[in-house]
Protein backbone atom coordinates (compact mmCIF):
# COMPACT_ATOMS: atom_id res chain seq x y z
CA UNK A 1 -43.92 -24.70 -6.54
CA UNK A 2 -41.05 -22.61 -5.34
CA UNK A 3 -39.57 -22.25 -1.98
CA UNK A 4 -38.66 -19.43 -0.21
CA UNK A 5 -35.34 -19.48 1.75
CA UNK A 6 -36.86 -18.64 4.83
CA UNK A 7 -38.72 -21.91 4.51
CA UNK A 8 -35.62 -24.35 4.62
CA UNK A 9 -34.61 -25.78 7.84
CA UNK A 10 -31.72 -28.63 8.50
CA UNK A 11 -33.88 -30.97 7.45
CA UNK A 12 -35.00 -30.23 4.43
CA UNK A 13 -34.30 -32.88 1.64
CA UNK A 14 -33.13 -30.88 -1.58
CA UNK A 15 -33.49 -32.41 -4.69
CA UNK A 16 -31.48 -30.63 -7.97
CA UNK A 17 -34.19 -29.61 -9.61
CA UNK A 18 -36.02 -27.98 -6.56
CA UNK A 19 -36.12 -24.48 -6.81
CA UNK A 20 -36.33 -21.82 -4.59
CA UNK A 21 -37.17 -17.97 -4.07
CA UNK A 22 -34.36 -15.29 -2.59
CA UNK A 23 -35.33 -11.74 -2.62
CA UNK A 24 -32.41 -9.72 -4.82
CA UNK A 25 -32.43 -6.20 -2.58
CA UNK A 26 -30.43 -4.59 -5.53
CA UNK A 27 -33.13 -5.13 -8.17
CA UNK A 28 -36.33 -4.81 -5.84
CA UNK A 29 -37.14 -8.05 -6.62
CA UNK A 30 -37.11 -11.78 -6.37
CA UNK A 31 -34.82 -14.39 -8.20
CA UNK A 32 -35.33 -18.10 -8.41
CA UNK A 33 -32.60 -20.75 -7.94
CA UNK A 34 -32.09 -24.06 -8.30
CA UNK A 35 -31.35 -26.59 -5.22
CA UNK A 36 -27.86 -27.37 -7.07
CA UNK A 37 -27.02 -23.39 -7.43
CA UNK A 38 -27.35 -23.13 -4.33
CA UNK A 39 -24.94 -26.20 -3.69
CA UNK A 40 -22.21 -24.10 -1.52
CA UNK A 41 -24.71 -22.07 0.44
CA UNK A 42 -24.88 -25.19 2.36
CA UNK A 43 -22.25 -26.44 5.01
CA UNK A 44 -21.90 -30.05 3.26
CA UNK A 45 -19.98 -31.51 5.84
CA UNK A 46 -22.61 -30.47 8.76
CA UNK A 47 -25.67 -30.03 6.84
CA UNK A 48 -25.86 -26.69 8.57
CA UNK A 49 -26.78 -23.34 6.45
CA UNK A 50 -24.31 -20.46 6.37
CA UNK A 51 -25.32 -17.51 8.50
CA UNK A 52 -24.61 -14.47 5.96
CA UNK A 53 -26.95 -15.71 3.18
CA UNK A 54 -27.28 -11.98 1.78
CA UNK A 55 -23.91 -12.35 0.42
CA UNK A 56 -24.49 -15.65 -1.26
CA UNK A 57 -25.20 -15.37 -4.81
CA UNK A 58 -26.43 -18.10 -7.38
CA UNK A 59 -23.22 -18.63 -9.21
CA UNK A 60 -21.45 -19.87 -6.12
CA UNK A 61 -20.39 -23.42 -7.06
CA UNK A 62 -17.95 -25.49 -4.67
CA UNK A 63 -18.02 -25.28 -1.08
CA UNK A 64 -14.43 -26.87 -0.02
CA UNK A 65 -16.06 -28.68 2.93
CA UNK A 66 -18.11 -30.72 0.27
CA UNK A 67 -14.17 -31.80 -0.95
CA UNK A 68 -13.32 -33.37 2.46
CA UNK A 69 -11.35 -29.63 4.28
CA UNK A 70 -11.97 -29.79 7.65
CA UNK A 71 -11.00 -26.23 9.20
CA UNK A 72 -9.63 -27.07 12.51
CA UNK A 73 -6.66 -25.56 12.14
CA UNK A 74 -5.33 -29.22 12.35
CA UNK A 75 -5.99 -31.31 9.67
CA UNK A 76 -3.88 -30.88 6.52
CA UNK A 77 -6.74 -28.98 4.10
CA UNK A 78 -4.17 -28.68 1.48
CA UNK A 79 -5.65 -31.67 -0.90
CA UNK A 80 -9.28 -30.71 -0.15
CA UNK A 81 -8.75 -26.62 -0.91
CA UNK A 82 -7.35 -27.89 -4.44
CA UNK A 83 -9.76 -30.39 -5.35
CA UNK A 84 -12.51 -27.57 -4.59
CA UNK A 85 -10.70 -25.29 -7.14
CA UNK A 86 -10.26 -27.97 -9.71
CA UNK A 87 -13.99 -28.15 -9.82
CA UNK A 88 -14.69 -24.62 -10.20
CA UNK A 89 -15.18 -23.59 -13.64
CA UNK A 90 -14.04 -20.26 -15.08
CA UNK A 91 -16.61 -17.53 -13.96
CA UNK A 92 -17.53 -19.84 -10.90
CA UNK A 93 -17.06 -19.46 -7.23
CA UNK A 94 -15.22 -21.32 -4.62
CA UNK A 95 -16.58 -20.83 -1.55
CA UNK A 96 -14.77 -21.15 2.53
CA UNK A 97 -16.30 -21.08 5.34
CA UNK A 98 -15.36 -19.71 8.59
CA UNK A 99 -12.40 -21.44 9.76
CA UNK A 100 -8.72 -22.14 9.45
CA UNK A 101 -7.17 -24.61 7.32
CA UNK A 102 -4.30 -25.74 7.73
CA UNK A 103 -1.94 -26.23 4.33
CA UNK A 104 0.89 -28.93 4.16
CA UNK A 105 2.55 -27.21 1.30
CA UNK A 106 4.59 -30.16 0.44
CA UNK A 107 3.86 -31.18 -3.21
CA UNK A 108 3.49 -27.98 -4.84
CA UNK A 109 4.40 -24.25 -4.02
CA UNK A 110 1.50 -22.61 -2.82
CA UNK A 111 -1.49 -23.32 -1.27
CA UNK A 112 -3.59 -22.37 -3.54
CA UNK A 113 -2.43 -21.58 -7.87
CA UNK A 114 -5.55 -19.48 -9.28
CA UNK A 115 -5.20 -20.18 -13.63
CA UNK A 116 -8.37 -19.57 -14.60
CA UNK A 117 -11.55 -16.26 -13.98
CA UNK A 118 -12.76 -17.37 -10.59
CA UNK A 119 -14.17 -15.81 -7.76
CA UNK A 120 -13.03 -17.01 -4.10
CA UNK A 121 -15.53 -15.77 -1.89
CA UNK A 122 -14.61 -16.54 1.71
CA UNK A 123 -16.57 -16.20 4.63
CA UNK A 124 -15.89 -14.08 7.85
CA UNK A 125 -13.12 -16.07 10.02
CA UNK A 126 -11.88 -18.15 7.37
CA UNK A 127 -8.35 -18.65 6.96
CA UNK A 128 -5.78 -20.23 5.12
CA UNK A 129 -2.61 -21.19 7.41
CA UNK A 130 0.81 -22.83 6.55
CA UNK A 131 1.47 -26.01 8.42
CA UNK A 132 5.02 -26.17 10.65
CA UNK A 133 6.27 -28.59 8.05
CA UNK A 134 5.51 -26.61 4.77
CA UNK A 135 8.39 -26.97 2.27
CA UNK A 136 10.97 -23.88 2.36
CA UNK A 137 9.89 -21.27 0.18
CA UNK A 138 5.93 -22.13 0.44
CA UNK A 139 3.74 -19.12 -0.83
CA UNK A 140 0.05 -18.12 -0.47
CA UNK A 141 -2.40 -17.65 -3.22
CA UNK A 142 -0.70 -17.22 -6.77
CA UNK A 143 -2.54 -15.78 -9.51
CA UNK A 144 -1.40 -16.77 -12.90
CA UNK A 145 -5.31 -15.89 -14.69
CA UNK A 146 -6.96 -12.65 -15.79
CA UNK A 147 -10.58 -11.54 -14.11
CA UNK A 148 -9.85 -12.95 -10.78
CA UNK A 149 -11.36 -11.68 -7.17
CA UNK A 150 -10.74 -12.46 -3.98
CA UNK A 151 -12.96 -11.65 -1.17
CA UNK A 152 -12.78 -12.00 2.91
CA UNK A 153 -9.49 -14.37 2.76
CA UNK A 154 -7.08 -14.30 5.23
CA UNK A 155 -3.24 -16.14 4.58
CA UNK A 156 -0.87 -16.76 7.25
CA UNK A 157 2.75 -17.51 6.13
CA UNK A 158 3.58 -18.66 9.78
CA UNK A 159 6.95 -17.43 9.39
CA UNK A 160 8.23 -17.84 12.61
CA UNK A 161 7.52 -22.18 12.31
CA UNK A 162 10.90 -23.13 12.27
CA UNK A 163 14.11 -21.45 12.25
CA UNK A 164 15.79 -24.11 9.36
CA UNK A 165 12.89 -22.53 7.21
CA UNK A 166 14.19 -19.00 5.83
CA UNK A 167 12.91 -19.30 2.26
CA UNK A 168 11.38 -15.84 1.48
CA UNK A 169 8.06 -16.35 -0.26
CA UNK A 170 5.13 -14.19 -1.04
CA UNK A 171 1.12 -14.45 0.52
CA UNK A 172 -1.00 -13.27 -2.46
CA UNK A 173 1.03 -13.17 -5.28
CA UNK A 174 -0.15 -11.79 -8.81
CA UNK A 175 1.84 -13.07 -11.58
CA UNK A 176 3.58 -11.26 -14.58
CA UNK A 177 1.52 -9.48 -16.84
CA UNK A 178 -1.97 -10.45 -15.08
CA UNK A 179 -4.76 -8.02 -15.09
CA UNK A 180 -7.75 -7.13 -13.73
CA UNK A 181 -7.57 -8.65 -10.18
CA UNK A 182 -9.89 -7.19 -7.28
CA UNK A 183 -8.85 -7.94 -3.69
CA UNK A 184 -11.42 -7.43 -1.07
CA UNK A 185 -11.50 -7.87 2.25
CA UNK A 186 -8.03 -9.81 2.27
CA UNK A 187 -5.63 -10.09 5.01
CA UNK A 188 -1.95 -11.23 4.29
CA UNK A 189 0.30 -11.77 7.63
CA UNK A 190 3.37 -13.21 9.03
CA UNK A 191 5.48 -13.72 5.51
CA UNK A 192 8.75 -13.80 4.61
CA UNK A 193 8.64 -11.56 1.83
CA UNK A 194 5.84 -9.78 0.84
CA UNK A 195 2.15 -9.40 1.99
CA UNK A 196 0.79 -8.93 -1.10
CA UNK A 197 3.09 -8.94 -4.65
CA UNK A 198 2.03 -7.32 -8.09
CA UNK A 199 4.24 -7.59 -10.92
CA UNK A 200 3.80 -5.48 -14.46
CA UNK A 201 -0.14 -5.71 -13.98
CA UNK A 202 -2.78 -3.52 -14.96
CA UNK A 203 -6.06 -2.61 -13.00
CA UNK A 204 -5.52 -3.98 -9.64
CA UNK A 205 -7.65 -3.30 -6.86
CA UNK A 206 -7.49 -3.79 -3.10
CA UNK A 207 -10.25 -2.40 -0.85
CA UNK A 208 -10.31 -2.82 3.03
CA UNK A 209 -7.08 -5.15 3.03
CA UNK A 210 -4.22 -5.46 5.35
CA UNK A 211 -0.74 -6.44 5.10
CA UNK A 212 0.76 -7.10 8.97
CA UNK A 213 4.04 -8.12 9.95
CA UNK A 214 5.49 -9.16 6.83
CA UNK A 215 9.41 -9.34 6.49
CA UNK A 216 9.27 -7.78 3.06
CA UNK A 217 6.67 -5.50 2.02
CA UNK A 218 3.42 -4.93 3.12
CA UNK A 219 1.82 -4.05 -0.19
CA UNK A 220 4.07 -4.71 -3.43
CA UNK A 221 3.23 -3.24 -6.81
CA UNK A 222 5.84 -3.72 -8.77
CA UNK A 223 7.07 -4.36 -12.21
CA UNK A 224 10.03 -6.78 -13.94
CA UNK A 225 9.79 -5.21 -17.03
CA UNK A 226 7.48 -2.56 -17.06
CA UNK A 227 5.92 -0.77 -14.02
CA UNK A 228 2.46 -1.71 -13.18
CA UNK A 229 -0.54 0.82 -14.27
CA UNK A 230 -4.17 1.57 -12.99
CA UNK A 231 -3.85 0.45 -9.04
CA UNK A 232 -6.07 1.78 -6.41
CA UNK A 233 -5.72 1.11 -3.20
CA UNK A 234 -8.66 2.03 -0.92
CA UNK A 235 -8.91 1.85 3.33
CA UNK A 236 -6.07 -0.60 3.30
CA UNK A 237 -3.70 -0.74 6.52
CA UNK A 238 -0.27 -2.09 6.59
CA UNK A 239 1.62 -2.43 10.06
CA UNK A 240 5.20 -3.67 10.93
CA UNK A 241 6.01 -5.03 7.34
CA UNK A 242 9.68 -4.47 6.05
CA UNK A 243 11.74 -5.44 8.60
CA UNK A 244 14.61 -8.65 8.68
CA UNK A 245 13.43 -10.02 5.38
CA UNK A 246 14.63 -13.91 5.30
CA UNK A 247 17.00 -13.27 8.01
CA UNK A 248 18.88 -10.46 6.03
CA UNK A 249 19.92 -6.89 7.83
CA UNK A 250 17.68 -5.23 5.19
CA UNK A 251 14.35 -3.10 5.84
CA UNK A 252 11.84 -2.48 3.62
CA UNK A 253 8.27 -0.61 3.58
CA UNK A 254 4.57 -1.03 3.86
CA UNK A 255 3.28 0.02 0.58
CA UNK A 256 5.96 0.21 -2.30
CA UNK A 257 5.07 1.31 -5.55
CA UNK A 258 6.33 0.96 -8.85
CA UNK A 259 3.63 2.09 -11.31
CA UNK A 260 2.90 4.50 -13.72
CA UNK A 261 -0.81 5.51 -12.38
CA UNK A 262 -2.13 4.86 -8.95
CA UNK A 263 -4.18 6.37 -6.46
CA UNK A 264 -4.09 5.58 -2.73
CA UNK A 265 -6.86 6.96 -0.86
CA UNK A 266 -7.70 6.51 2.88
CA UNK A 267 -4.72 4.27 4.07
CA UNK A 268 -3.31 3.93 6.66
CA UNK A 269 0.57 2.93 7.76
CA UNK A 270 1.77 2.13 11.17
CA UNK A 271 5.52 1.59 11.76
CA UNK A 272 7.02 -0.26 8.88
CA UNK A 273 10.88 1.38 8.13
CA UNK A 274 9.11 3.22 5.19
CA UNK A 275 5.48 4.35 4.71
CA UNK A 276 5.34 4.77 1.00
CA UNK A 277 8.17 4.17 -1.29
CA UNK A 278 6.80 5.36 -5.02
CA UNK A 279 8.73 4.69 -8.72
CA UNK A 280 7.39 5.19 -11.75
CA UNK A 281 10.01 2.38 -13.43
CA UNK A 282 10.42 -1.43 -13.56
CA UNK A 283 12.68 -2.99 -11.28
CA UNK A 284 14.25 -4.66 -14.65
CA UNK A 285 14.48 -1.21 -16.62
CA UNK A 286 17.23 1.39 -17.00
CA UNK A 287 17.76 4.20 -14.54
CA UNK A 288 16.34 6.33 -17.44
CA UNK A 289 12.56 7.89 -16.69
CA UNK A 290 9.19 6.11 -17.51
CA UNK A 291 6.58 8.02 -19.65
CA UNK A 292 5.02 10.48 -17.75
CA UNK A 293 2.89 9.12 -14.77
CA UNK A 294 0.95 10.03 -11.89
CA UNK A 295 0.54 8.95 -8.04
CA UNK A 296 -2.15 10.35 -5.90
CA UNK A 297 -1.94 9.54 -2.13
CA UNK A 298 -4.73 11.05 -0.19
CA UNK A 299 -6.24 10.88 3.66
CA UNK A 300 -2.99 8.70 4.11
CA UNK A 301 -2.03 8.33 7.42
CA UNK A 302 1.55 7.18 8.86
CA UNK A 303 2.41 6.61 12.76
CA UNK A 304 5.28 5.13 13.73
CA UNK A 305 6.55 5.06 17.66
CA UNK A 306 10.30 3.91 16.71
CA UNK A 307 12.91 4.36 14.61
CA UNK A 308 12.25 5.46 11.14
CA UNK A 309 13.81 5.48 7.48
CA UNK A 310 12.89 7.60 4.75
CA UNK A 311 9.16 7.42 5.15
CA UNK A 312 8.25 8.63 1.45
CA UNK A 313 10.75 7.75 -1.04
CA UNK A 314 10.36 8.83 -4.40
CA UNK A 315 12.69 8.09 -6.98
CA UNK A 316 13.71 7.24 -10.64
CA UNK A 317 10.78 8.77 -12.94
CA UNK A 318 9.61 11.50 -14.11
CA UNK A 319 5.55 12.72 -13.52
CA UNK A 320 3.68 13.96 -10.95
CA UNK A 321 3.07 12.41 -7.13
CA UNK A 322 0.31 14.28 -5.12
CA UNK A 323 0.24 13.91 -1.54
CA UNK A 324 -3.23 15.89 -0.12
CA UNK A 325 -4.67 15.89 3.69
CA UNK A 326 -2.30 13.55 5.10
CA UNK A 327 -0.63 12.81 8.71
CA UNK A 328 2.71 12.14 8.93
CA UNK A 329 4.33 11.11 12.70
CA UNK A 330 6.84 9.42 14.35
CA UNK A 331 7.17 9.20 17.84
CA UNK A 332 11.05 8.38 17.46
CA UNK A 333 14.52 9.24 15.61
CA UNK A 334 14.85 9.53 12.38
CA UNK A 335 17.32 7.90 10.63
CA UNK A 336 17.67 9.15 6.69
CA UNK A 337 15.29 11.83 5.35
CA UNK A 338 11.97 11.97 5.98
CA UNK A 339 10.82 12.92 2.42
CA UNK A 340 13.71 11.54 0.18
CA UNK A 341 13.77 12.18 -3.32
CA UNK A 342 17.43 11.77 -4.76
CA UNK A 343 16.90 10.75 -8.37
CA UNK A 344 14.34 12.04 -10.33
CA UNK A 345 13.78 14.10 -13.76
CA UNK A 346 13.16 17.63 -14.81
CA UNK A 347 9.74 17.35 -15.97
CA UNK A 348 8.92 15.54 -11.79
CA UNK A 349 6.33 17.39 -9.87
CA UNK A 350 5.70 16.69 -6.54
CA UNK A 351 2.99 17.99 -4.49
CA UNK A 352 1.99 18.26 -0.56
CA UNK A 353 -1.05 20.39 0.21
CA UNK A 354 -2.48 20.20 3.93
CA UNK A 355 -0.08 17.60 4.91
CA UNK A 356 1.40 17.31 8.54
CA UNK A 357 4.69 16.29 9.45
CA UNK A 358 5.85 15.36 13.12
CA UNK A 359 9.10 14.01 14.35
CA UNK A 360 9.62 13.82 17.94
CA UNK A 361 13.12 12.32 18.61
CA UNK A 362 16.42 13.44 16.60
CA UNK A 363 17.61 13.37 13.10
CA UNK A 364 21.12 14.39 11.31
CA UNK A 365 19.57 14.56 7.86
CA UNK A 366 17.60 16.62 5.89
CA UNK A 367 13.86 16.43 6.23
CA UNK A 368 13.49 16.64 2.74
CA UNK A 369 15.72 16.34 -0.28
CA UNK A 370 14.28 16.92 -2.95
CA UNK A 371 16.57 16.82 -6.74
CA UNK A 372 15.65 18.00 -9.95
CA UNK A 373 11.90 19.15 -10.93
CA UNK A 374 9.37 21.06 -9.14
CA UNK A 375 8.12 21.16 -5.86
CA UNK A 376 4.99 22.69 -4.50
CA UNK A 377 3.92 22.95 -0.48
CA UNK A 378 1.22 24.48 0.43
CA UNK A 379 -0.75 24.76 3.89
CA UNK A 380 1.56 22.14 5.73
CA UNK A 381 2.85 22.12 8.95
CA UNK A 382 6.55 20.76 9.85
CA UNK A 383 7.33 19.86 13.37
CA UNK A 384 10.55 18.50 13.94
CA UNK A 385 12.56 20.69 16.57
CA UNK A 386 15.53 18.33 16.72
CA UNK A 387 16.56 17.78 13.32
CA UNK A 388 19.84 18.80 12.89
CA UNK A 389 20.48 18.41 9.06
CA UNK A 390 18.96 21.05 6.83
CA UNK A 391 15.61 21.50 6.55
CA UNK A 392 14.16 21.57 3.06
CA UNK A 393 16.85 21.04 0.40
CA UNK A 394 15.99 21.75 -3.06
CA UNK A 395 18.65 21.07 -5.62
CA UNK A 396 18.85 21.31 -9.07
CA UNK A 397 15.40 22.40 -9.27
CA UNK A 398 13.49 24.35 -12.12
CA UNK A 399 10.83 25.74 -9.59
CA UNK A 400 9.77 25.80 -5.99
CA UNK A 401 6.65 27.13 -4.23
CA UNK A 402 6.19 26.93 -0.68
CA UNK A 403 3.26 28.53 0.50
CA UNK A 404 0.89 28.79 3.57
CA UNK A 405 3.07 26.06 5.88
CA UNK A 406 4.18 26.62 8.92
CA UNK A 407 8.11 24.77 9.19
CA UNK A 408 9.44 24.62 12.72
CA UNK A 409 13.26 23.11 12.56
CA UNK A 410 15.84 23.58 14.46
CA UNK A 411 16.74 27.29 14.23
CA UNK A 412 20.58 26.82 13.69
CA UNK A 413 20.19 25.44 10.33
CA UNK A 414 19.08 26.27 6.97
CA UNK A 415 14.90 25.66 7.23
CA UNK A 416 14.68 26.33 3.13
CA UNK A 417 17.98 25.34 1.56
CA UNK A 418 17.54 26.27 -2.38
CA UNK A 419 20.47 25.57 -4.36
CA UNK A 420 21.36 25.26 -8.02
CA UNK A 421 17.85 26.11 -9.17
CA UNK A 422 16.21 28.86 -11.27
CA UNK A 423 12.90 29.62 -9.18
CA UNK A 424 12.05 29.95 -5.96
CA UNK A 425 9.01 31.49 -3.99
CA UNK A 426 8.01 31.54 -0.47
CA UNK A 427 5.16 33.42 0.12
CA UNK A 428 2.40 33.55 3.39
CA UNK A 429 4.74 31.07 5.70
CA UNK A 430 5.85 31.08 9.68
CA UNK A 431 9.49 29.73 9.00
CA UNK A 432 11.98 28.92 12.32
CA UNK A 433 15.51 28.94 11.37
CA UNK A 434 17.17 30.20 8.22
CA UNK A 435 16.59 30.56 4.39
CA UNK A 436 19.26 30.40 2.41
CA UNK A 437 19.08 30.15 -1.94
CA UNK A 438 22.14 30.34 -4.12
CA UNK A 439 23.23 29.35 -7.32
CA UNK A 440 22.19 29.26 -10.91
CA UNK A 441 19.92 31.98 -12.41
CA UNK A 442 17.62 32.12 -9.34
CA UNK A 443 14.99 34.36 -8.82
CA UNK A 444 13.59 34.07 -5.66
CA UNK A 445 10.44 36.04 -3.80
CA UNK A 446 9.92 35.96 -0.17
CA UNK A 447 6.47 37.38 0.65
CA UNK A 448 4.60 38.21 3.81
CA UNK A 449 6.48 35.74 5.85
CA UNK A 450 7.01 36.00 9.15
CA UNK A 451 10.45 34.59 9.69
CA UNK A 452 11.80 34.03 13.43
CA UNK A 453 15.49 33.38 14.54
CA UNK A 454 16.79 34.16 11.09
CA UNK A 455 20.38 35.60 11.25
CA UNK A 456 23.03 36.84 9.25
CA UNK A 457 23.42 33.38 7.04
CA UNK A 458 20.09 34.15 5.79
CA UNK A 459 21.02 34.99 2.13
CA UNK A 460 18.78 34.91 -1.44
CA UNK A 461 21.33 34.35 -3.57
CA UNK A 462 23.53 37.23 -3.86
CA UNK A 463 20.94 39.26 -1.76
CA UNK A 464 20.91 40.03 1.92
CA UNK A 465 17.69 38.72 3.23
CA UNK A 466 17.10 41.53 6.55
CA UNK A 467 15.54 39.72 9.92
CA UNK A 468 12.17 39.62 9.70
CA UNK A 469 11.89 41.75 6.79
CA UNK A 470 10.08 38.84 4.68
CA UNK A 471 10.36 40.82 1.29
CA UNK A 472 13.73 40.71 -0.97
CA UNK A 473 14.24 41.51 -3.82
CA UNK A 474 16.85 43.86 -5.69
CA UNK A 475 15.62 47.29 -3.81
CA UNK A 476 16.07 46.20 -0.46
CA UNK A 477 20.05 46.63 -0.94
């Protein structure tokens, strides 16, 4: 006869064939299991039940404290962890408790190499930690298989251990060409490179994970040869990642992209040198433009209270990047443009709609340079008083529409700078400071704006834009 879970206590003798009766909420009903399914639902080393059993699930298969880890933070896990894996077979589970292991990462190069469909399911408070002594260059968690999740783990590249150490390595690393990997839950801190590395992969997924204080970058997508395709990234937070990478003067970002689709939605950045740093080409491949592509960053938030560099870089690629309903401040200088897009393609597109934009301290360059393809605003607000450089540059562009925003610059520069383009239309905007458009075969519209502070170097190409006129076209000579 069956057992139901509630029944077990401590002492409870289980025998492999025993079964026993769990109640599966999803399907209103109740599931069977053997004793031996149930194998890493039980604290082997203690004999003491894990707390969360909702989460527990019958294809769990080797509990790494039935290996010989320890989780004291002390003892070298490293053996133990791998022996675990070893003995999980593809589609199985590998199960850590709550914890920290330590990881000697002496022998081999990362704590833990992931070659075959496995789940690693880790409980609440476990994590993985390199020891003082690791070998230079130690990484996290590589993944060299296909069909691969990770849930609840936390990696620690102790990067500050010792100063002879300065090998830059990686905490979850996904290798070439590897797809379909879910991370959940997952933590990646205090490594020399980056938090969390994806190279030419397609559909990868990270929900609720955080990258912190990572010399490179926080999160990684990348591509050798190709850009990665099909990443989401969902309520992830990256904080103080891209600065002093292996003891070099360079500084880098918390979520860089290079991918040809991907959709970030509810993130969130804090400090970092850049927020969001998006290409739609492989780090390998010519300067020439991918296929077409698209990026979709939404409820993304950004706060940074020092110094900043180019917060969104976009570059190299043609295709489309939508930025909707996101925040935008630093609480210091700014030191290169705040929206920096020097190399792109005719056929880009780049969106903002009901996006704000702060900047407290000073700045000498543009807030946004945007060259080559089209570029659409709508319902923003621009705060940044003491930026001295001009305000939006548009170059080489084949259309521009800047609508509904409210841009407050400093009023002795150029607010809109349009140059070398063919289109250009403001219409329903509070602009501070001056417009000026020349070049090319532009036709421009300015309507129902309400323009302050404009002056005499207000100019639509070879037309005299009047003070606070807001309409000019050819019969306002």
């Amino acid at each position: 006869m069956a057992k139901k879970m509630s029944d077990l206590t401590a002492a409870t003798e289980l025998g492999d064939n025993d079964s026993f009766v769990f109640n599966d909420v999803a399907a209103g009903n109740d599931k069977r299991v053997t004793a031996a399914g149930l194998k890493s639902a039980l604290d082997l080393a203690t004999n003491e039940y894990v707390d969360d059993k909702a989460s527990l699930s019958p294809n769990i298969r080797n509990n790494v404290r039935a290996f010989g880890a320890v989780g004291d933070g002390v003892a070298n896990d490293q053996a133990a962890i791998t022996d675990a894996y070893n003995n999980t077979p593809s589609g199985g589970t590998l199960y850590i408790p709550a914890g920290t292991y330590m990881c000697d990462v002496t022998s081999g190069t990362s704590m833990l190499v992931i070659d075959k469909p496995i789940t690693v399911f880790a409980e609440k408070g476990a994590e993985l930690i390199l020891s003082d002594t690791s070998i230079d260059g130690a990484r996290g968690v590589f993944i060299r298989s296909n069909f691969v999740v990770i849930q609840g783990l936390t990696i620690d590249g102790n990067k500050g251990r010792s100063a002879e150490i300065m090998g830059a390595a990686d905490g979850f690393d996904v290798d070439e060409e590897i797809n379909f990997v879910t991370f959940r839950d997952c933590e990646a801190r205090n490594w020399k490179a980056e938090g969390f590395d994806v190279d030419d992969s397609y559909h990868v997924t990270f929900n609720n994970c955080k990258a912190l204080n990572n010399s490179g970058n926080g999160f990684h997508i990348s591509g050798v040869n190709k850009p990665s395709d099909a990443v989401f990234l969902t309520d992830c937070y990256a904080d103080g990642n891209g600065f002093d990478r292996a003891g070099e003067d360079e500084r880098h970002g918390n979520y860089v992209l290079r991918v040809h689709h991907a959709h970030l939605s509810n993130c969130q950045s804090r400090k970092g040198s850049r927020a969001i740093w998006i290409e739609t080409t492989g780090e390998g491949q010519s300067e020439e433009p991918s296929d077409f592509a698209s990026v979709k960053v939404s409820n993304f938030t950004y706060y940074s209270d020092e110094a900043a560099e180019s917060p969104i870089m976009i570059r190299r690629g043609k295709g489309s990047a939508l930025f909707s309903n996101c925040s935008f401040v630093i609480d210091g200088d700014l030191e290169s443009r705040f929206i920096n897009c020097p190399v792109t393609d005719a056929e880009a597109r780049f969106y903002f709609n009901n996006c704000n934009f702060q900047i407290t301290g000073i700045g000498e360059y543009e807030f946004a340079w945007i060259n080559d393809g089209r570029f659409y605003m709508n319902n923003c607000n621009v705060d940044a008083p003491l930026i001295t450089g001009n305000g939006i540059q548009l170059r080489s562009f084949s259309y521009a529409h800047i609508s509904g925003s409210t841009i407050l610059l400093n009023s002795g520069i150029s607010c809109i700078r349009v140059t070398q383009s063919s289109g250009c239309n403001v219409t329903g905007c509070k602009v501070e400071g001056s417009i000026f458009c020349n070049g090319g075969d532009l036709m421009a519209l300015f309507v129902g704006n309400n323009l302050i502070g404009t002056s005499d170097n207000t100019f639509i190409s070879d037309y005299f834009l009047r003070s606070n006129l807001g309409i000019a076209d050819q019969d306002d000579l």
